[in-house]
N, C-alpha and C. Protein backbone atom coordinates (compact mmCIF):
# COMPACT_ATOMS: atom_id res chain seq x y z
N UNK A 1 -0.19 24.21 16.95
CA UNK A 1 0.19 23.20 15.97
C UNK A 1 0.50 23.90 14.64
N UNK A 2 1.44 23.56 13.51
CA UNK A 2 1.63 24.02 12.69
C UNK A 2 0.45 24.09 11.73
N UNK A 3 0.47 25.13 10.96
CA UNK A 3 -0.83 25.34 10.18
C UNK A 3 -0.69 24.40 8.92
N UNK A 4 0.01 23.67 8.71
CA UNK A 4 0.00 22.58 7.78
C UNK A 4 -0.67 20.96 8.32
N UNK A 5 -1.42 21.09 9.07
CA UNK A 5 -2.05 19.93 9.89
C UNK A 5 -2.76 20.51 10.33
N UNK A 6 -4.22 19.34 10.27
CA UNK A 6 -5.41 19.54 10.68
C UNK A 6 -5.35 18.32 11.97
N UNK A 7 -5.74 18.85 12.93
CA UNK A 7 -6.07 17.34 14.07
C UNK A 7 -7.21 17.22 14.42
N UNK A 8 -7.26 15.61 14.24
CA UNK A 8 -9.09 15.86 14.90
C UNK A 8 -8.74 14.39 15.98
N UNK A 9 -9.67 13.89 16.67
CA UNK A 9 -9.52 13.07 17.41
C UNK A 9 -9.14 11.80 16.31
N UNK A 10 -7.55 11.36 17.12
CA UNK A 10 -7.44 10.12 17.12
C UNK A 10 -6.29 9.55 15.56
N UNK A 11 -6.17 11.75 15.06
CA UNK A 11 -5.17 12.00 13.98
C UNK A 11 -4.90 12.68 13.86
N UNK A 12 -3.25 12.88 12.81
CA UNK A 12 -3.21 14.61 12.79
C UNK A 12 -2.96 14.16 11.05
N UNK A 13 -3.24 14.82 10.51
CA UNK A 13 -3.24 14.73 8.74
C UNK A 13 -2.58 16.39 7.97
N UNK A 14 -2.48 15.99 7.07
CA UNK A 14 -1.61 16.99 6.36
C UNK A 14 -2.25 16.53 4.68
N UNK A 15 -3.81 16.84 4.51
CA UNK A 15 -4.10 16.62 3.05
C UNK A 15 -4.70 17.54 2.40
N UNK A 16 -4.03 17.60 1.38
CA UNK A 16 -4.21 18.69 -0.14
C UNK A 16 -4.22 18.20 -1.31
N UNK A 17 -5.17 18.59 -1.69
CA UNK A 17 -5.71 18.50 -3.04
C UNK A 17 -5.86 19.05 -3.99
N UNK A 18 -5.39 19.03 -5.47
CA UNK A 18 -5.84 19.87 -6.44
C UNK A 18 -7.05 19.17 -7.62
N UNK A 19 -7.92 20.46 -7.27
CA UNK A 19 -9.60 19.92 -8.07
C UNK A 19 -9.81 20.63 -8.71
N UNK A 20 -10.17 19.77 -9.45
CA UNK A 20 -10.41 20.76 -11.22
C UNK A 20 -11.47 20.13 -12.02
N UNK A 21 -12.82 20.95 -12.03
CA UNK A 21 -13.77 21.00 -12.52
C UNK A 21 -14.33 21.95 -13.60
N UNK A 22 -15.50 21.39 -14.48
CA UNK A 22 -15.83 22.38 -16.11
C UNK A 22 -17.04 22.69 -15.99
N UNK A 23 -17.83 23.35 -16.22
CA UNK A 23 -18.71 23.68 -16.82
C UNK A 23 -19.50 23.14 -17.64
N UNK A 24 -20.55 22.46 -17.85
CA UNK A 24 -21.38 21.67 -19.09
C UNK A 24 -20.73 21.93 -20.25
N UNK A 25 -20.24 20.80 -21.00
CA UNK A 25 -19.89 21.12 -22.44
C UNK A 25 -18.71 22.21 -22.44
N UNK A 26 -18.03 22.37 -21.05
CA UNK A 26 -16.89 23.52 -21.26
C UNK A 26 -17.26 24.24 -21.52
N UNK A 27 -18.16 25.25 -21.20
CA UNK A 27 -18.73 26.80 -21.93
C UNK A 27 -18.00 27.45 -21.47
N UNK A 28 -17.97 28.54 -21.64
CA UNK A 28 -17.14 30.02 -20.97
C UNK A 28 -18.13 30.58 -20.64
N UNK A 29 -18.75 30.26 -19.30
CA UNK A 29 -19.54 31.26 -18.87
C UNK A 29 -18.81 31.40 -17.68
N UNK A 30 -18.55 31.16 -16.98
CA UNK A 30 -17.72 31.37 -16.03
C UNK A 30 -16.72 32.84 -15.97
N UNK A 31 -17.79 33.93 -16.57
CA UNK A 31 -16.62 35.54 -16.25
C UNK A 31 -17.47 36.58 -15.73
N UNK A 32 -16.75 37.19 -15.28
CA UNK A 32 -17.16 38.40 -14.98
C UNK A 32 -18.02 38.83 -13.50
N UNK A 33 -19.15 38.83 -13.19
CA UNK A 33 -19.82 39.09 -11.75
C UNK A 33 -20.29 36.81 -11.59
N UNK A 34 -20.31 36.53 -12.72
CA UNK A 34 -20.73 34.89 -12.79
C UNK A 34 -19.61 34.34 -11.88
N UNK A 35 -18.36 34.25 -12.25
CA UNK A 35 -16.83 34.25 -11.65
C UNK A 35 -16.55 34.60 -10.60
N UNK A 36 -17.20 36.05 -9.97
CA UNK A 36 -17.05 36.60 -8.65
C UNK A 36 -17.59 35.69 -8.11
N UNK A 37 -18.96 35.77 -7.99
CA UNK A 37 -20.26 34.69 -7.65
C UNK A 37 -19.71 33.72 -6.61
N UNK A 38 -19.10 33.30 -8.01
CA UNK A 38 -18.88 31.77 -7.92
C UNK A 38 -17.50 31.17 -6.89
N UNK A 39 -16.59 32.70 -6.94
CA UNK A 39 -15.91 32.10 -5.95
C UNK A 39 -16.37 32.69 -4.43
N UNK A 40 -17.07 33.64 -4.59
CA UNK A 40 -17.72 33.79 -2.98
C UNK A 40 -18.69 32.57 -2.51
N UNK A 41 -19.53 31.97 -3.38
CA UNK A 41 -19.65 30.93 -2.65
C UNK A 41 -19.33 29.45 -2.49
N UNK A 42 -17.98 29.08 -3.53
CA UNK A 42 -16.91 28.32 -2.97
C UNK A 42 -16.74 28.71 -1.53
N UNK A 43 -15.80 29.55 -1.02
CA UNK A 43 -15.57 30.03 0.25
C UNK A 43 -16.40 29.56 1.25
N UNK A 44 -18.02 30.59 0.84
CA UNK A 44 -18.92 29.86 1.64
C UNK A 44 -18.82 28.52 2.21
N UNK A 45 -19.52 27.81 1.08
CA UNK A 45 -19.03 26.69 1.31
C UNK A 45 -18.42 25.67 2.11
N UNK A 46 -17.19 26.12 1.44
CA UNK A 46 -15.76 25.50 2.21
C UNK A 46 -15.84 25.91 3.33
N UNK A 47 -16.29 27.11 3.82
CA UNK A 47 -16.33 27.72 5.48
C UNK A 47 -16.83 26.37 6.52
N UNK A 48 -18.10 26.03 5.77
CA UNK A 48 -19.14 25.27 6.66
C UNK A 48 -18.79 24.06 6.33
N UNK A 49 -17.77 23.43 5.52
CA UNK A 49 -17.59 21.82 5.74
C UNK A 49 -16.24 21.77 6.40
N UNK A 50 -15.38 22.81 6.32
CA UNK A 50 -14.31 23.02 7.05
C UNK A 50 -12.66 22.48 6.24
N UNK A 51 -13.28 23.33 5.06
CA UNK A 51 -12.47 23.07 4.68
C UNK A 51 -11.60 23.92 3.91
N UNK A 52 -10.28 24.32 3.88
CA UNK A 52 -9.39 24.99 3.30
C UNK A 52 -9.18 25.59 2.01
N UNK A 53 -9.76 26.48 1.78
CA UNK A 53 -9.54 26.82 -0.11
C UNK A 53 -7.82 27.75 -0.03
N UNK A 54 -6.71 27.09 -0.50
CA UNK A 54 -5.50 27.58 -0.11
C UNK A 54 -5.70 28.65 -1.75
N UNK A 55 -5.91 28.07 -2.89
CA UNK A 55 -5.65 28.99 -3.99
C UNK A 55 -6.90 28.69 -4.73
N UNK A 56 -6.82 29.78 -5.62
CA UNK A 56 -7.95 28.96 -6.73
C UNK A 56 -7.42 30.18 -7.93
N UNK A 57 -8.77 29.39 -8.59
CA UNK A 57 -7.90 30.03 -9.98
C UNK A 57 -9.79 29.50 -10.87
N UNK A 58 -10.40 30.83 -11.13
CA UNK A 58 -11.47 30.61 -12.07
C UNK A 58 -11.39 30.92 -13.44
N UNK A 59 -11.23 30.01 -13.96
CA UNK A 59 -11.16 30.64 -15.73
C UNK A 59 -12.60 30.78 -16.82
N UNK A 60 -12.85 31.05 -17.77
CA UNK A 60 -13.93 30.74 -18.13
C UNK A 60 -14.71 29.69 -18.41
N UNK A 61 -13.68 28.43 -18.33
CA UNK A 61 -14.16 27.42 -19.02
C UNK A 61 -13.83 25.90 -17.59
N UNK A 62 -13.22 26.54 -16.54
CA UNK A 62 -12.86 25.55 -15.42
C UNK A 62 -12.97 26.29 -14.54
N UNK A 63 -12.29 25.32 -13.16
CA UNK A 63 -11.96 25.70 -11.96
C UNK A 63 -11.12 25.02 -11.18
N UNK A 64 -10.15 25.49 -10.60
CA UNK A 64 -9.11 24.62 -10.14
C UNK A 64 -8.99 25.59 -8.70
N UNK A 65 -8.95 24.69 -7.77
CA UNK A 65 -8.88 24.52 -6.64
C UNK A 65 -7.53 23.66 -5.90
N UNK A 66 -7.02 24.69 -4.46
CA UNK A 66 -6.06 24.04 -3.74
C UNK A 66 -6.73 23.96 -2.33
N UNK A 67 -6.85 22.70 -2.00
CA UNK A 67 -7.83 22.51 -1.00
C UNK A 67 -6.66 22.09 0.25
N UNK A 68 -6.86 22.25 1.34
CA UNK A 68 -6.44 21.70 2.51
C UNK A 68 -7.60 20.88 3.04
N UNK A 69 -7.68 19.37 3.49
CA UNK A 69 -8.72 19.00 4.30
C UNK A 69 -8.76 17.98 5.17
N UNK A 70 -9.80 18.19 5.79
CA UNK A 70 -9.92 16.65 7.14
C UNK A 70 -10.00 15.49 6.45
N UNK A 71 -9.62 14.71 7.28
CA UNK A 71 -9.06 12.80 7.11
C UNK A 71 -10.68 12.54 6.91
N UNK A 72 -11.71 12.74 7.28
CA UNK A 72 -13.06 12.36 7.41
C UNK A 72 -13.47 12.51 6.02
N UNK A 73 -12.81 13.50 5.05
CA UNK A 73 -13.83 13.76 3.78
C UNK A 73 -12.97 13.40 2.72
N UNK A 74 -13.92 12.52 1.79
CA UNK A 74 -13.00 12.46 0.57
C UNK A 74 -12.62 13.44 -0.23
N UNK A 75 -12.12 12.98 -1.43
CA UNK A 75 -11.92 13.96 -2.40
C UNK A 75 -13.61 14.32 -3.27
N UNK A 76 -14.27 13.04 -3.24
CA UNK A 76 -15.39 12.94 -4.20
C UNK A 76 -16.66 13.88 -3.22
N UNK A 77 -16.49 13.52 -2.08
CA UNK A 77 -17.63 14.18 -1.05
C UNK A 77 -17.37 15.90 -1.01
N UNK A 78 -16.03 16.04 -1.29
CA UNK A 78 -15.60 17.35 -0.79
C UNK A 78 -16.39 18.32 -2.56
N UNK A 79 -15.91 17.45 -3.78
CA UNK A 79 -16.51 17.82 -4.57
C UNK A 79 -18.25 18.04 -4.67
N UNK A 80 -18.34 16.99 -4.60
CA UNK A 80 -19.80 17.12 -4.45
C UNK A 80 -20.55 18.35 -3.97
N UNK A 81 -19.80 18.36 -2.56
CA UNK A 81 -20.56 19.36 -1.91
C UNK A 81 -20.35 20.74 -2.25
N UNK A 82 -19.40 21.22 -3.03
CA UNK A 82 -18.82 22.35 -3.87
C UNK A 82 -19.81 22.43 -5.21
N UNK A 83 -19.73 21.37 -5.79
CA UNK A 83 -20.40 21.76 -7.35
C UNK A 83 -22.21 22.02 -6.72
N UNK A 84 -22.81 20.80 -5.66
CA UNK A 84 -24.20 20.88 -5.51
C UNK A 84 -24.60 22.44 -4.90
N UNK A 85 -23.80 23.20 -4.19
CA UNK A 85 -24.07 24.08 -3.49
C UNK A 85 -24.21 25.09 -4.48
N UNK A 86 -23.07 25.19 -5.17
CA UNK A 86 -22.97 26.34 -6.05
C UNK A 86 -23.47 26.17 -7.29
N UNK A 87 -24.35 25.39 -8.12
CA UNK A 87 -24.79 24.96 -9.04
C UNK A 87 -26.03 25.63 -8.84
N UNK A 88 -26.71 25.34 -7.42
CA UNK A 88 -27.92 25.86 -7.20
C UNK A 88 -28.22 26.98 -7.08
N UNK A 89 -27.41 27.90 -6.48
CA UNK A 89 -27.59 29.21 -6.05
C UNK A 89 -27.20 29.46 -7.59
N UNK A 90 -26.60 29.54 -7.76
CA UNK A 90 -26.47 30.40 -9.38
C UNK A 90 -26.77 30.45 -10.35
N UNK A 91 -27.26 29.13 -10.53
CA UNK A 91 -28.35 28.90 -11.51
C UNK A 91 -29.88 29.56 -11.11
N UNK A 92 -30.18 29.33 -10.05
CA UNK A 92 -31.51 30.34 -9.29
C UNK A 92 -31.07 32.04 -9.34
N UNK A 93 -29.64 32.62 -9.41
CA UNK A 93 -29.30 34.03 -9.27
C UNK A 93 -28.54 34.29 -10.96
N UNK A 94 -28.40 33.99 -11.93
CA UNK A 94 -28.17 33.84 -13.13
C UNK A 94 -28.84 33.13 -14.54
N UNK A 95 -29.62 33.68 -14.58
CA UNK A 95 -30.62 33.06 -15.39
C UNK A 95 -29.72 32.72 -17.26
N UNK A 96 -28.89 33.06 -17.56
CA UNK A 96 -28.00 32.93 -18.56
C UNK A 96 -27.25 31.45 -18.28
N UNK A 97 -27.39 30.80 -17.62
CA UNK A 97 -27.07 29.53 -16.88
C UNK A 97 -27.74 28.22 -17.08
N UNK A 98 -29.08 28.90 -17.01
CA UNK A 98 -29.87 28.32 -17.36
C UNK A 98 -30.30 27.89 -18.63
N UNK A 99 -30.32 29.03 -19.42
CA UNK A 99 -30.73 28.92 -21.04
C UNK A 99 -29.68 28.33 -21.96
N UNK A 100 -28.25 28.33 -21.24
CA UNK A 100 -26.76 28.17 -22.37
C UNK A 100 -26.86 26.68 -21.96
N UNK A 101 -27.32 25.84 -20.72
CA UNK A 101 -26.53 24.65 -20.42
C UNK A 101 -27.47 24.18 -19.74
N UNK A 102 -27.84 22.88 -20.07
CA UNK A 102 -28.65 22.26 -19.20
C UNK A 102 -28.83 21.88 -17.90
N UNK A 103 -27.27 21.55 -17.40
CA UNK A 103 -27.00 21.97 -15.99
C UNK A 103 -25.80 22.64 -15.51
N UNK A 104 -25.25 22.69 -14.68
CA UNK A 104 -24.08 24.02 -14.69
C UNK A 104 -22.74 23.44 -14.59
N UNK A 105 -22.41 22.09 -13.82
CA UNK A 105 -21.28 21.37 -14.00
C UNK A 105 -21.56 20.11 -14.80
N UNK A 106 -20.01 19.59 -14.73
CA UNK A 106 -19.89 17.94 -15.55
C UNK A 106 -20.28 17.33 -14.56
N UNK A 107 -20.29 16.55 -14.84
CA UNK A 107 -20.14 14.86 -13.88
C UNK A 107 -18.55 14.63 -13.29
N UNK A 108 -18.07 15.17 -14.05
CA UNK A 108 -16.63 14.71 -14.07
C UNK A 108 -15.61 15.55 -13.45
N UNK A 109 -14.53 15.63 -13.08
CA UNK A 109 -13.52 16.00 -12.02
C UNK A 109 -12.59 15.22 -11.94
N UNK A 110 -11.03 16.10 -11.49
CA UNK A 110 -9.76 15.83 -11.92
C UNK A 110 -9.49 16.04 -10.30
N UNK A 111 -8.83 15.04 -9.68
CA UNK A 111 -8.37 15.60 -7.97
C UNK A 111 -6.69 14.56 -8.09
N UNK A 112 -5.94 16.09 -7.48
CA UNK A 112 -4.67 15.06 -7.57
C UNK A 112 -4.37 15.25 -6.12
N UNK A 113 -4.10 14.53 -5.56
CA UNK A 113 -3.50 14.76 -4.37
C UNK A 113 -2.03 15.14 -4.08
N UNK A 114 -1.77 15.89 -3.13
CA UNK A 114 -0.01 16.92 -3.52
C UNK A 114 0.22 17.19 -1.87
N UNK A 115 1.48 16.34 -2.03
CA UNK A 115 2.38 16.33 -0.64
C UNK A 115 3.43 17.09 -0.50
N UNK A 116 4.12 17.57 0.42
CA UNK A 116 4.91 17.94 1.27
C UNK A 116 6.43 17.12 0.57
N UNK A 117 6.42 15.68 0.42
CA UNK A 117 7.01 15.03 0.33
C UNK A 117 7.22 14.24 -1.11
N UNK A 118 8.03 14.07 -2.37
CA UNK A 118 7.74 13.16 -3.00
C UNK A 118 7.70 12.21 -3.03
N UNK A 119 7.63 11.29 -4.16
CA UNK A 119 7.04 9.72 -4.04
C UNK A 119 8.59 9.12 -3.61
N UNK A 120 9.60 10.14 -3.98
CA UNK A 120 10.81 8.91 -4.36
C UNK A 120 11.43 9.76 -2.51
N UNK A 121 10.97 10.66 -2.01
CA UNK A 121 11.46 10.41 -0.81
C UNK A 121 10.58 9.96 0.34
N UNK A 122 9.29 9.32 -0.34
CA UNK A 122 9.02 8.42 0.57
C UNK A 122 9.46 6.76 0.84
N UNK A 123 9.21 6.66 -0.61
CA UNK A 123 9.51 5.03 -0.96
C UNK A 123 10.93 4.96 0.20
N UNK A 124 11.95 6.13 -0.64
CA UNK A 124 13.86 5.95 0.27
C UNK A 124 13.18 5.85 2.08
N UNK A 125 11.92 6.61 2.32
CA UNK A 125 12.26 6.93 4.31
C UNK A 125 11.61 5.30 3.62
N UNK A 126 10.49 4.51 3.47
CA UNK A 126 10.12 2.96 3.81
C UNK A 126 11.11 2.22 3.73
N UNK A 127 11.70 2.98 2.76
CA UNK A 127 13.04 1.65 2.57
C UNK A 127 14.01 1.33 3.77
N UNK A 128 14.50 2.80 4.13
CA UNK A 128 15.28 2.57 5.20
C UNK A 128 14.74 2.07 6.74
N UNK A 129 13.60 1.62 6.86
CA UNK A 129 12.94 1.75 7.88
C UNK A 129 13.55 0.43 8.26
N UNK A 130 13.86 -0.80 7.33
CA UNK A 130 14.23 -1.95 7.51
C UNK A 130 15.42 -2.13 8.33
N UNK A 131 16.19 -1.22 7.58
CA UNK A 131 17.52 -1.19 8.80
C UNK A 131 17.95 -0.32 10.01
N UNK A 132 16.62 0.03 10.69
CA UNK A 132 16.65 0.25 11.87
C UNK A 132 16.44 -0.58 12.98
C-alpha cells in the first residue's frame, strides 16, 4: 500500500497534522542536550502509539511537529500523550526544569490538519459528484 495511508480494519486514512506546542510561559529552555532529549523521546513515544513523526522542528521556545496518524486517535489524545510522556521524564532527568517553570508545557496547542488535497479541489470533486 502506498506509504501515504495507514489501514486498519474497516479504513484506509491519509491523516496529518501539524502540532505546535510551548513551554510554560514560553521559556527558552528547550536547547541544547534539553532539545536532543526531547526529541528522542518524542520518537519514543510516537513509536509505541504508532504514530508518524514525518518532521519536526525544536526551537527554544516551541515545538512543531508533522505527524502522520491512525483514524482511532485524535489530534488532542495524540497530544496529550506526547506532552504527558515527555514532561515527566525530563523534568525527573533535568532538574533546571524544574526550578525555571512550574510545569514543563502549556495547556494549550495549535493542530492544523494538512491534506494532499485543497479545500477548493475538494468542494469542485463534491460539486461535480451531482452530475454523474
Amino acid at each position: 500500500m502506498d506509504k501515504r495511508w495507514k489501514a486498519s480494519e474497516g479504513c484506509v486514512t491519509s491523516l496529518y497534522y501539524h502540532l505546535i506546542w510551548c513551554p510554560k510561559y514560553q521559556r527558552e529552555v528547550l536547547v541544547d542536550e534539553i532539545a536532543e532529549r526531547l526529541l528522542f523521546l518524542l520518537l519514543e513515544k510516537a513509536a509505541k502509539i504508532d504514530l508518524e513523526i514525518i518532521s519536526n522542528e525544536i526551537m527554544p521556545d516551541c515545538v512543531h511537529l508533522l505527524v502522520k496518524a491512525r483514524a482511532e486517535d485524535s489530534p488532542h489524545f495524540l497530544i496529550q500523550q506526547l506532552k504527558a510522556y515527555t514532561s515527566k521524564i525530563m523534568r525527573e532527568e533535568f532538574h533546571t526544569l524544574k526550578s525555571r517553570i512550574p510545569t514543563l508545557w502549556t495547556r494549550n496547542y495549535y493542530c492544523c490538519s494538512v491534506g494532499r488535497f485543497s479545500e477548493e479541489e475538494i468542494n469542485s470533486f463534491i460539486e461535480s459528484q451531482r452530475n454523474v
